[in-house]
C-alpha atoms as a PDB file:
ATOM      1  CA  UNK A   1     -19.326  27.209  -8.039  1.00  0.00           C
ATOM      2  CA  UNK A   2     -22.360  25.632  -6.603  1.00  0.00           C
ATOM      3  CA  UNK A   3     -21.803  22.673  -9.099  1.00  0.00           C
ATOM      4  CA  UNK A   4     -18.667  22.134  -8.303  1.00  0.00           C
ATOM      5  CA  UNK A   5     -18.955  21.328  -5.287  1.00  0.00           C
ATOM      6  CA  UNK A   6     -21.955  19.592  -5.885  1.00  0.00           C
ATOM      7  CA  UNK A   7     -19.930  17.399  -8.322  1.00  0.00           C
ATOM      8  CA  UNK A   8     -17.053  17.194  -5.839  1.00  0.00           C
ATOM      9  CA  UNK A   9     -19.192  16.059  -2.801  1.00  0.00           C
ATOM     10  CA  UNK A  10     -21.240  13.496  -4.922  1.00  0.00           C
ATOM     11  CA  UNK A  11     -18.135  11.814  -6.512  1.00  0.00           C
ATOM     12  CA  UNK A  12     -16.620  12.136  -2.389  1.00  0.00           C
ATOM     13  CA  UNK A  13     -19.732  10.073  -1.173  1.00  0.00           C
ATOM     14  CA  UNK A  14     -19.218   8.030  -3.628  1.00  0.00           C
ATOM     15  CA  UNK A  15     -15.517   7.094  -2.807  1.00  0.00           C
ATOM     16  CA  UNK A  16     -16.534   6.669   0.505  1.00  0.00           C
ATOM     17  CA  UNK A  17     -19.496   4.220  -0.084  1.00  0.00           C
ATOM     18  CA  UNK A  18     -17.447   2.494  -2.462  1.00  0.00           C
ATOM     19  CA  UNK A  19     -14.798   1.892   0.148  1.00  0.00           C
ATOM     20  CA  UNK A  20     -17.293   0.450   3.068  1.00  0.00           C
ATOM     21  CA  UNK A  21     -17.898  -1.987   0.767  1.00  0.00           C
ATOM     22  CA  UNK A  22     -17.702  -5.726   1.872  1.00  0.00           C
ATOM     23  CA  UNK A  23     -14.323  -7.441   0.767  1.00  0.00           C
ATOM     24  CA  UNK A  24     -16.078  -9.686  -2.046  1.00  0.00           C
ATOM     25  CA  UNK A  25     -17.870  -6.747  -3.397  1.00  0.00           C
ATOM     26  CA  UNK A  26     -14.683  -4.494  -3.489  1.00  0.00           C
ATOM     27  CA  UNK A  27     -13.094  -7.201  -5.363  1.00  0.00           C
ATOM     28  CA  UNK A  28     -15.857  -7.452  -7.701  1.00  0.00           C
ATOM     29  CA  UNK A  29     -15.710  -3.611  -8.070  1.00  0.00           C
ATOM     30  CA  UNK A  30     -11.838  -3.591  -8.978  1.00  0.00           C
ATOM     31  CA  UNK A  31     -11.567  -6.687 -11.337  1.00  0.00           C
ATOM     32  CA  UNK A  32     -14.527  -4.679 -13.435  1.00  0.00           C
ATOM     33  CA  UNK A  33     -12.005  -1.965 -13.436  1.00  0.00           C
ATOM     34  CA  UNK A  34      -9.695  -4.061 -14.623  1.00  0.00           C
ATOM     35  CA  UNK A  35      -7.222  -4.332 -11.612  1.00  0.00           C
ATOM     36  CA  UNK A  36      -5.643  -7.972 -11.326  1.00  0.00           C
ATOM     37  CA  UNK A  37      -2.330  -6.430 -10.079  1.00  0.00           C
ATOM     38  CA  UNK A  38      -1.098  -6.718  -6.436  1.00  0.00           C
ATOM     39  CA  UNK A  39       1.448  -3.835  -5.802  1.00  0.00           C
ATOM     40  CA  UNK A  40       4.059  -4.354  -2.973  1.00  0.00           C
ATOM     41  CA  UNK A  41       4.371  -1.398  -0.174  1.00  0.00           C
ATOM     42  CA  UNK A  42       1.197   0.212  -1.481  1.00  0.00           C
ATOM     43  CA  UNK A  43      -1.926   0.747   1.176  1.00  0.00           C
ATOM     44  CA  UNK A  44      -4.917  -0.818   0.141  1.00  0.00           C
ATOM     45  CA  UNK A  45      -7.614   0.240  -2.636  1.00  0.00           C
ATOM     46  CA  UNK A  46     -10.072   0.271   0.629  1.00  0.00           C
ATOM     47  CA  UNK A  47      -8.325   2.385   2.355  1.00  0.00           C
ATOM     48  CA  UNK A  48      -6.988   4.882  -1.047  1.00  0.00           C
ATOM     49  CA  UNK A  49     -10.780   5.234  -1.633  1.00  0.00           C
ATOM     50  CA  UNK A  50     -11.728   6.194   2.284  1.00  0.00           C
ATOM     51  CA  UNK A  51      -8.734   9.279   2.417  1.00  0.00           C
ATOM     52  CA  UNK A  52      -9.676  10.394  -1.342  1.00  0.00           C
ATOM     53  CA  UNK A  53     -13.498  10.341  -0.511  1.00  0.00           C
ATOM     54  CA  UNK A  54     -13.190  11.707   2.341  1.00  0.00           C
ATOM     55  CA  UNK A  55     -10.921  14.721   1.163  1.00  0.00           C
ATOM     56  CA  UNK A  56     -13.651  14.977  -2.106  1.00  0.00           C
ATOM     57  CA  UNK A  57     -16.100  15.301   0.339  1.00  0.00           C
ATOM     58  CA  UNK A  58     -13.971  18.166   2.362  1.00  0.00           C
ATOM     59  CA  UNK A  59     -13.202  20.029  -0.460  1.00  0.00           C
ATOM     60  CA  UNK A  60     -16.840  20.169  -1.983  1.00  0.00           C
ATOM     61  CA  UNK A  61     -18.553  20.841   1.202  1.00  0.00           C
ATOM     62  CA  UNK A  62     -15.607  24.094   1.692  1.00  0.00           C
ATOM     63  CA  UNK A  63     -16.640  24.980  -2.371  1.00  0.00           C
ATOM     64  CA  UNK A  64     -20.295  25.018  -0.918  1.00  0.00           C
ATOM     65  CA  UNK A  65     -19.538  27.482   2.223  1.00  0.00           C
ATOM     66  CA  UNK A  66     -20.445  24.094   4.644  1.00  0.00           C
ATOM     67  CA  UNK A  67     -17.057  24.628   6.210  1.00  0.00           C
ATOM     68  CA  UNK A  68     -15.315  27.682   6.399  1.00  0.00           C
ATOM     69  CA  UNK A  69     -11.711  27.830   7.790  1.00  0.00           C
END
């Protein structure tokens, strides 16, 4: 268990430093991906990778015994 949460707080703070990226950066980031689409109605890829990093990040440090509910 201790690795996954490891695994799960790692790729979390990675989200999450991905996402306080500067604008150009970001951009750089996504067309390596290969995202050139604009979607309509959707939120932004900043803010997709803040929420998902930051629930990674929940979820590993809970796996680890961190945060107990």
């Amino acid at each position: 268990m201790l690795k996954y949460g490891l695994v799960a707080c790692g790729a979390g703070l990675a989200m999450l430093i991905t996402g306080l990226l500067p604008q150009d950066k970001l951009d750089k980031v996504r067309a390596s991906l290969g995202d050139k689409r604009q979607f309509e109605g959707q939120p932004s890829a900043r803010m997709q990778l803040l929420v998902c990093g930051a629930i990674c990040v929940f979820i590993g440090l809970l796996i680890l015994g961190v945060i107990r509910l």
